[in-house]
Protein backbone atom coordinates (compact mmCIF):
# COMPACT_ATOMS: atom_id res chain seq x y z
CA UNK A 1 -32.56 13.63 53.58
CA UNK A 2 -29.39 12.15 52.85
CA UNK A 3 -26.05 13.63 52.44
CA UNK A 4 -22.87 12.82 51.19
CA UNK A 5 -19.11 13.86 51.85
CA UNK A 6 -16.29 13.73 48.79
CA UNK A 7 -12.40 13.77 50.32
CA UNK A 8 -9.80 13.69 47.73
CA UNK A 9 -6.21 13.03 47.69
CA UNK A 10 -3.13 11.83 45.52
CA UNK A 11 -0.06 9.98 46.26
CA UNK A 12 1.73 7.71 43.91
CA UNK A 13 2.14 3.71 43.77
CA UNK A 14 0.39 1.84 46.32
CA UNK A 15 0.56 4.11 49.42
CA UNK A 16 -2.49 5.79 48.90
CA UNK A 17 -4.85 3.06 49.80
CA UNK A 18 -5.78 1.73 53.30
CA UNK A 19 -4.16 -0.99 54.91
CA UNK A 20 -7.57 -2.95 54.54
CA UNK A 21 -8.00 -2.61 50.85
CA UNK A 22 -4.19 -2.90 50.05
CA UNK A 23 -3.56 -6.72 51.67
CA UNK A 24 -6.93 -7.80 50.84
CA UNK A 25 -7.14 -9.87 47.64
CA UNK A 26 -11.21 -9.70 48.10
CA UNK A 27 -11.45 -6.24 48.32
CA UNK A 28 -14.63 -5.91 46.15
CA UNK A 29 -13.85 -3.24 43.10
CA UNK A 30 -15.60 -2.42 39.58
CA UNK A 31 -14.30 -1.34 36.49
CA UNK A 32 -16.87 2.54 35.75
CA UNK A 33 -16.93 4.25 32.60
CA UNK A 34 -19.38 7.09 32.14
CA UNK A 35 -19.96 9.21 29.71
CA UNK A 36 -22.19 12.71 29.94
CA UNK A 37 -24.99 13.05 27.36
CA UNK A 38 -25.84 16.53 28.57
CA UNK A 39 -25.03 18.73 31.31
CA UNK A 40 -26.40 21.95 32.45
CA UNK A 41 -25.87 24.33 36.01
CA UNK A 42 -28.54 21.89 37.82
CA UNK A 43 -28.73 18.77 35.90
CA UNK A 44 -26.97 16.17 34.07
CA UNK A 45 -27.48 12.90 32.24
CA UNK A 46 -25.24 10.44 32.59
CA UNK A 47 -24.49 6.85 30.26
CA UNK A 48 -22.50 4.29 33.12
CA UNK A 49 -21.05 1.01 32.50
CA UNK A 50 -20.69 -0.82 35.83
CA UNK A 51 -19.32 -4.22 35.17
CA UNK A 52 -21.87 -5.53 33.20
CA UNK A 53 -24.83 -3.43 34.07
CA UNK A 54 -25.40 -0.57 32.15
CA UNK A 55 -27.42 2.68 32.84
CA UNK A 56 -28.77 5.77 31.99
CA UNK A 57 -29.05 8.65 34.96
CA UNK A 58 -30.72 11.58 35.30
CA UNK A 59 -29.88 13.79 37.83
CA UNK A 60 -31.56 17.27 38.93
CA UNK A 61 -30.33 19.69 41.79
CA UNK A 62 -27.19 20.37 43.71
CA UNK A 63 -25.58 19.49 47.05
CA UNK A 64 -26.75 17.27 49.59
CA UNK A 65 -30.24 17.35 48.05
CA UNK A 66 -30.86 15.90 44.87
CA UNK A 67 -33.12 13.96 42.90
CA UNK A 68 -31.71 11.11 40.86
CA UNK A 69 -33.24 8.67 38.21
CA UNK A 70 -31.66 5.76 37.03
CA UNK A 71 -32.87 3.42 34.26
CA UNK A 72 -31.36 0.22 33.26
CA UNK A 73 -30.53 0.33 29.59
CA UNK A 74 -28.90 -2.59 27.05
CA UNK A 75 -26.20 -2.87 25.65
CA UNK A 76 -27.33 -1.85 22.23
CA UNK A 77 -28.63 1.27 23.44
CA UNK A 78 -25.74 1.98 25.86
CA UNK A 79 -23.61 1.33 21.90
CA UNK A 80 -25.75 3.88 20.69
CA UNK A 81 -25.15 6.57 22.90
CA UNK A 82 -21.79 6.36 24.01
CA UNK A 83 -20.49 8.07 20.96
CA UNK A 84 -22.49 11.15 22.07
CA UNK A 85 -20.61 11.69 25.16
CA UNK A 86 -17.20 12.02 23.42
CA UNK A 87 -15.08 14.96 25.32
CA UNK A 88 -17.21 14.26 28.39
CA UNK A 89 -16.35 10.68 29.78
CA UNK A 90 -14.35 9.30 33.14
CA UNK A 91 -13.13 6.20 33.60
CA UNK A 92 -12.11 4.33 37.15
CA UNK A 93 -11.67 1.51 39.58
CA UNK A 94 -13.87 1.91 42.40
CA UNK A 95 -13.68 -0.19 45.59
CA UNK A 96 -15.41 -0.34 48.61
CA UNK A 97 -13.61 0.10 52.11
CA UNK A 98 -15.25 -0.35 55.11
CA UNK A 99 -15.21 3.04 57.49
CA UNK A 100 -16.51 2.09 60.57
CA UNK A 101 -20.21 1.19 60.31
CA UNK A 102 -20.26 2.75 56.83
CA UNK A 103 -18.73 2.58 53.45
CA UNK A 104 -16.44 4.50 51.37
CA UNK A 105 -16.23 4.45 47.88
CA UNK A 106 -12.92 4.83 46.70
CA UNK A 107 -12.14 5.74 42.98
CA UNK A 108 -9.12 5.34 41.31
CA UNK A 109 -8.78 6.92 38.04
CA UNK A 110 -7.43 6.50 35.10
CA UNK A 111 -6.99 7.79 31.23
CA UNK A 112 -6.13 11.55 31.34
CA UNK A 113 -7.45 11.30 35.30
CA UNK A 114 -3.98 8.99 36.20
CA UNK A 115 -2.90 9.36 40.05
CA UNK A 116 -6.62 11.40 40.98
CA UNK A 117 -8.13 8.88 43.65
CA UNK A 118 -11.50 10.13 45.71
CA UNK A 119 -13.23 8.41 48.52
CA UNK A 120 -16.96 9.56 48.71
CA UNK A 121 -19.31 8.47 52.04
CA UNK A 122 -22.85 8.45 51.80
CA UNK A 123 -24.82 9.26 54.79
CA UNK A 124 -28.02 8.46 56.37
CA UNK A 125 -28.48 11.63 57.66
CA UNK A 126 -27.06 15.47 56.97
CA UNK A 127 -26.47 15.52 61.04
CA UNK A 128 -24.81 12.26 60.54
CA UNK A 129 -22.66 13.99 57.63
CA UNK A 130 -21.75 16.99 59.67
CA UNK A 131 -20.27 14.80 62.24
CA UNK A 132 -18.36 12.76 60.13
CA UNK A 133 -14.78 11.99 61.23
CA UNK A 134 -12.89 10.90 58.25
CA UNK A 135 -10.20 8.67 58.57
CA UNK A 136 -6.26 10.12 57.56
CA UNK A 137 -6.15 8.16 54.43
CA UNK A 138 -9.41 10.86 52.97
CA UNK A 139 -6.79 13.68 52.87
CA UNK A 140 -8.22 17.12 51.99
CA UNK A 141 -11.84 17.64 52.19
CA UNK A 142 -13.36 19.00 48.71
CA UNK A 143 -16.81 17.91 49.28
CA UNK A 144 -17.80 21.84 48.36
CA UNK A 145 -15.00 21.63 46.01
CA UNK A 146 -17.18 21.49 42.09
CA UNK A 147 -14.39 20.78 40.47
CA UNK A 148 -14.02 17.22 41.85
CA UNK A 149 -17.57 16.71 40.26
CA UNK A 150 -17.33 14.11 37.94
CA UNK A 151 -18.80 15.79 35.19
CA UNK A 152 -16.25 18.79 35.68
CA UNK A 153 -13.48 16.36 35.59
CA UNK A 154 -14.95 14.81 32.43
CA UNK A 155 -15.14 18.41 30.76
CA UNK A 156 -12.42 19.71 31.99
CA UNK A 157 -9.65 16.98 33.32
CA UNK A 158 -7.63 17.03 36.61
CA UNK A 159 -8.21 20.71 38.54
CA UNK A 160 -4.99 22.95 39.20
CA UNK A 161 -4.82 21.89 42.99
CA UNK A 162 -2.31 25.24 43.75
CA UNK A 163 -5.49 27.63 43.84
């Protein structure tokens, strides 16, 4: 089973990244845009455009446990349904930062998501999650949080942090 942690935090300019990202001019990053096709309470499908791959995901379940399809589309059929996910789409930078023997992926957003950046971790095991020390850079913990989802944040924008 594997689980995942989601930490979220904001800052302005620079500041928010790690020293490790931030001086490195070969810190590995991709442009994402994704767009939601449909969404219900446990699934979703999901149009991405990573760089130049492009994909169609299907995703059933919640939490830690979920099953996931992906299929590689073209471009002419990633044209053709891209349109469909108007009102539901994200768009960010996401690098990859080295966190002791695993990785983070760190998004920085943009379009009506400017100054939201996440760092998500991917675990080989839920123990392995649960034990998890997260560097001070991750900031506040909304892993349980659903509305640092991505497809909540494409419905519904940035969340009102002050509740």
């Amino acid at each position: 089973m594997a689980g995942s942690g989601l930490w979220e935090w904001r800052s302005s300019g620079s500041s928010w990244c790690p020293s490790s990202l931030r001086d490195s001019k070969d810190a590995r990053s991709e442009e994402i845009e994704q767009g939601y096709l449909a969404i219900a309470a446990e699934s979703e499908v999901r149009l991405r455009r990573i760089g130049e791959a492009m994909v169609l995901t299907v995703k059933r379940g919640s939490g830690s446990e979920r099953l996931e399809e992906e299929i590689e589309i073209t471009e002419r059929q990633y044209r053709a349904l891209w349109p469909l996910s108007e009102g539901r789409r994200v768009t960010k930078r996401r690098f990859y930062v080295p966190v002791g023997d695993l990785v983070a992926e760190v998004d920085v957003y943009g379009s009506d998501l400017d100054g939201l950046v996440t760092a998500e971790v991917e675990f080989p095991s839920h123990d392995e999650s649960l034990g998890f020390q997260p560097p001070g850079w991750f900031g506040t913990d909304v892993s349980g949080d659903s509305r640092f989802a991505n497809q909540s944040l494409a419905r519904n924008g940035l969340p009102d942090v002050s509740e």
